[in-house]
Structure formats: structure tokens, C-alpha cells
C-alpha atoms as a PDB file:
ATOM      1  CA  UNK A   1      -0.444  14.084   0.755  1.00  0.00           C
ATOM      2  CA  UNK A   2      -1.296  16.125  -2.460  1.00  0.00           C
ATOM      3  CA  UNK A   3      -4.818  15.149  -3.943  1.00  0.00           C
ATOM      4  CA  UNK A   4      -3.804  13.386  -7.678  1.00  0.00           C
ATOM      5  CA  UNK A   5      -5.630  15.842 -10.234  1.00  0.00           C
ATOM      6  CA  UNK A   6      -4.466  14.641 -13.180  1.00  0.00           C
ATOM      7  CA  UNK A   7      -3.900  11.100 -14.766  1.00  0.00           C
ATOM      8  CA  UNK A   8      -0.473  11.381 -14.878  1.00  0.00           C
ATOM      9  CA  UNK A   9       0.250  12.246 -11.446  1.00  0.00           C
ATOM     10  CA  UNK A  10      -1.483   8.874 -10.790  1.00  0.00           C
ATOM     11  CA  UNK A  11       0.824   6.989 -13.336  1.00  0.00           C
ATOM     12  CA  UNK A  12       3.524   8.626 -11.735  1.00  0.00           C
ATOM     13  CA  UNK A  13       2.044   7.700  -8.192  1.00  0.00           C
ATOM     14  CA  UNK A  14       1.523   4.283  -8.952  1.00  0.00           C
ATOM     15  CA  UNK A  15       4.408   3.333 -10.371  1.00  0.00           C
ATOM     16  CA  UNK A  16       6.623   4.353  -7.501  1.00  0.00           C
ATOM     17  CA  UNK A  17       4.216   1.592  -5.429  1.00  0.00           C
ATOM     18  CA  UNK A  18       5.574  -0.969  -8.163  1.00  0.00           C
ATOM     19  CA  UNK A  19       3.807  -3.154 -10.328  1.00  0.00           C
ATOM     20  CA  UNK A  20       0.425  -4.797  -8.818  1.00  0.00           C
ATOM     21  CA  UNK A  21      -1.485  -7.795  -9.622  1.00  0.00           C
ATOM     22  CA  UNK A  22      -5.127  -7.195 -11.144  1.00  0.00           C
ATOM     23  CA  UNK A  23      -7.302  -9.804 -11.340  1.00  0.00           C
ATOM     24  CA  UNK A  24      -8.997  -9.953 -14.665  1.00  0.00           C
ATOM     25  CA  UNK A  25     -12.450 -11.777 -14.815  1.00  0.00           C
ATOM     26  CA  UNK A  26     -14.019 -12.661 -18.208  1.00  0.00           C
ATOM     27  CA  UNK A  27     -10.732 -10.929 -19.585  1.00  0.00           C
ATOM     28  CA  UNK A  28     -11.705 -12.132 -23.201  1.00  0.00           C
ATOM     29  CA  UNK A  29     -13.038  -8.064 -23.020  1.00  0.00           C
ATOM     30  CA  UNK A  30     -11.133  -6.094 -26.041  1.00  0.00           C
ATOM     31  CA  UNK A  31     -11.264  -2.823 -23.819  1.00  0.00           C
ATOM     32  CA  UNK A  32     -10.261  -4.676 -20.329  1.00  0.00           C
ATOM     33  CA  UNK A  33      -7.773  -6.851 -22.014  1.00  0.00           C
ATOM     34  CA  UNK A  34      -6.619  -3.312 -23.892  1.00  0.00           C
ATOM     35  CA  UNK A  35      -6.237  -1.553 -20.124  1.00  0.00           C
ATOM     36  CA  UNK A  36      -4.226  -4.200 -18.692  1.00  0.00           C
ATOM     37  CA  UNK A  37      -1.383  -4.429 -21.289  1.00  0.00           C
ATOM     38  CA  UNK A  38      -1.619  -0.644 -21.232  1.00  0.00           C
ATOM     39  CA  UNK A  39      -1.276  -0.738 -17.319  1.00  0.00           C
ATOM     40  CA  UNK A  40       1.557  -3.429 -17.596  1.00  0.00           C
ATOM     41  CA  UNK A  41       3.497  -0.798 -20.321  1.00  0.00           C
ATOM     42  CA  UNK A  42       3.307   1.723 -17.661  1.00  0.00           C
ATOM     43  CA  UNK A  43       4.710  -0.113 -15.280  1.00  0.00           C
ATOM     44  CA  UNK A  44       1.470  -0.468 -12.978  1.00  0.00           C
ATOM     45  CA  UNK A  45       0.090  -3.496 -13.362  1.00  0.00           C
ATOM     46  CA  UNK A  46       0.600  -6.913 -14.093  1.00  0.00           C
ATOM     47  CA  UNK A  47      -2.252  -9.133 -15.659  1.00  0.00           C
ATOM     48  CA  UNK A  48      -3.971 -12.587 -13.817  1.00  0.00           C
ATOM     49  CA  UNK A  49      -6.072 -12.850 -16.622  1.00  0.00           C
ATOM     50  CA  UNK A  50      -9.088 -14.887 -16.339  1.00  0.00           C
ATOM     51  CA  UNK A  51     -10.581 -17.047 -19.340  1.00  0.00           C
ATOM     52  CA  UNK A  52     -10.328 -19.382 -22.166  1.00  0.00           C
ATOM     53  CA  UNK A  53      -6.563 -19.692 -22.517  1.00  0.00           C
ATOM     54  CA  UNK A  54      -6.242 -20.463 -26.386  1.00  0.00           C
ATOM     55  CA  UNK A  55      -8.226 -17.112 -26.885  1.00  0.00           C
ATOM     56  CA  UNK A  56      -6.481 -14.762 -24.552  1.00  0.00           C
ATOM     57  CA  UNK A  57      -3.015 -15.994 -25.930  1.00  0.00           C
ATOM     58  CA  UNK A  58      -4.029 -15.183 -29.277  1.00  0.00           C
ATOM     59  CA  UNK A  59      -5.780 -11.628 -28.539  1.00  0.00           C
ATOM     60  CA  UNK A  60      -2.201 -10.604 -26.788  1.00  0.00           C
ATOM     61  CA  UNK A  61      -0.169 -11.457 -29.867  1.00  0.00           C
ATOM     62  CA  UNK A  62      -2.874  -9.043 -31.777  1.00  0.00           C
ATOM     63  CA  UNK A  63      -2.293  -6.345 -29.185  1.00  0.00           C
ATOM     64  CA  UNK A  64       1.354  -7.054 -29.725  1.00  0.00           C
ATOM     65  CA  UNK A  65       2.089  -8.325 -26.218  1.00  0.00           C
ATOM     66  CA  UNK A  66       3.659 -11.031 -25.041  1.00  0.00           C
ATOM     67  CA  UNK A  67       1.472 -13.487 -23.239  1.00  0.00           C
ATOM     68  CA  UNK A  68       4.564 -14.406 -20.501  1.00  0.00           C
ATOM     69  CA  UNK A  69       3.706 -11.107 -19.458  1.00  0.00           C
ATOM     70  CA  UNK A  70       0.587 -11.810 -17.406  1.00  0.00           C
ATOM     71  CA  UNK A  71      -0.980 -15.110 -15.309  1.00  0.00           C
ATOM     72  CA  UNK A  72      -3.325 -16.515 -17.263  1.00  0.00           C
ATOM     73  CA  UNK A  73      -5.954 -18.837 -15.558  1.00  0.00           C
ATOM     74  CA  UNK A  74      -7.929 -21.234 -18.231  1.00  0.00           C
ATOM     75  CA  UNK A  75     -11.788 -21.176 -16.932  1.00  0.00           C
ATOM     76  CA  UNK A  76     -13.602 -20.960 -20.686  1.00  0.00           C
ATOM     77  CA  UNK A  77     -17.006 -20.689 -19.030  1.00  0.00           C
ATOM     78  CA  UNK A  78     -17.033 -17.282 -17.271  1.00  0.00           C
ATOM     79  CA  UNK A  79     -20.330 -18.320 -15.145  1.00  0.00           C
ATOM     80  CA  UNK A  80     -17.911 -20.372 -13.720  1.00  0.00           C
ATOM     81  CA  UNK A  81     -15.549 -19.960 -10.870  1.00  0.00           C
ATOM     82  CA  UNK A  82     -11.913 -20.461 -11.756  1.00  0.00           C
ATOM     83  CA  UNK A  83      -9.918 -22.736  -9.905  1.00  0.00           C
ATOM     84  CA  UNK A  84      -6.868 -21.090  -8.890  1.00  0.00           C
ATOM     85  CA  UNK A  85      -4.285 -23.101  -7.461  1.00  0.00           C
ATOM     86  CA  UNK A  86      -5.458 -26.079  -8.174  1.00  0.00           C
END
């Protein structure tokens, strides 16, 4: 296999893997919220954003994304682990 050398040889590489799930602690973060939607556009990615629900909800709408889009997991207090599946 070719080394990837550029960023869009890996864009291209990862999207013929399909779509994975990222895990997104704290994801209240403008630039880590920012790289998921960006990484969902692409085709790449697909958000399980963890955080204060209310908040993450509204930052999507700002980045003009739809919050169906992604998982979101409501744990406000990030020292806190999140109880998934519960």
C-alpha cells in the first residue's frame, strides 16, 4: 500500500472505509466540535458527542448542522464519566 502524503489522499482513503464513529469527550470544544461536523461532511465520521446536551444542540444549529446527525450523550460535568447505555 501507497504511503498517504497528502490530506486528500486520506479523505479519499477514509471514505472508501465508510463513515466511523468518534467518540467526542468534553465536545462543548468550538475547534473539536468544528472537526467533527467537518469529518461527518466528508463522509468520515460520524459524531458520539459527549456533554451538556442543551449546549451541544445549540452550538450545531450555529455551525449549521443538524444535531440528528451525531449521538449525543448528556454528561454536563466533564470530570465525570458518562453513562452510556444506561
Amino acid at each position: 500500500m501507497e504511503p498517504i502524503r497528502t490530506l486528500d489522499e486520506l479523505v479519499v482513503r477514509a471514505r472508501a472505509l465508510g463513515p466511523r464513529v468518534v467518540a467526542v469527550p468534553a465536545a462543548e470544544s468550538e475547534t473539536a466540535l468544528a472537526a467533527v461536523v467537518e469529518a461527518r461532511r466528508r463522509g468520515i465520521a460520524r459524531g458520539l458527542l459527549l456533554g451538556d446536551r442543551e449546549g451541544l444542540v445549540d452550538r450545531l444549529w450555529k455551525l449549521e448542522e443538524d444535531p440528528s446527525h451525531h449521538e449525543i450523550v448528556h454528561e454536563p460535568d466533564d470530570r465525570r464519566p458518562p453513562a452510556i447505555g444506561e
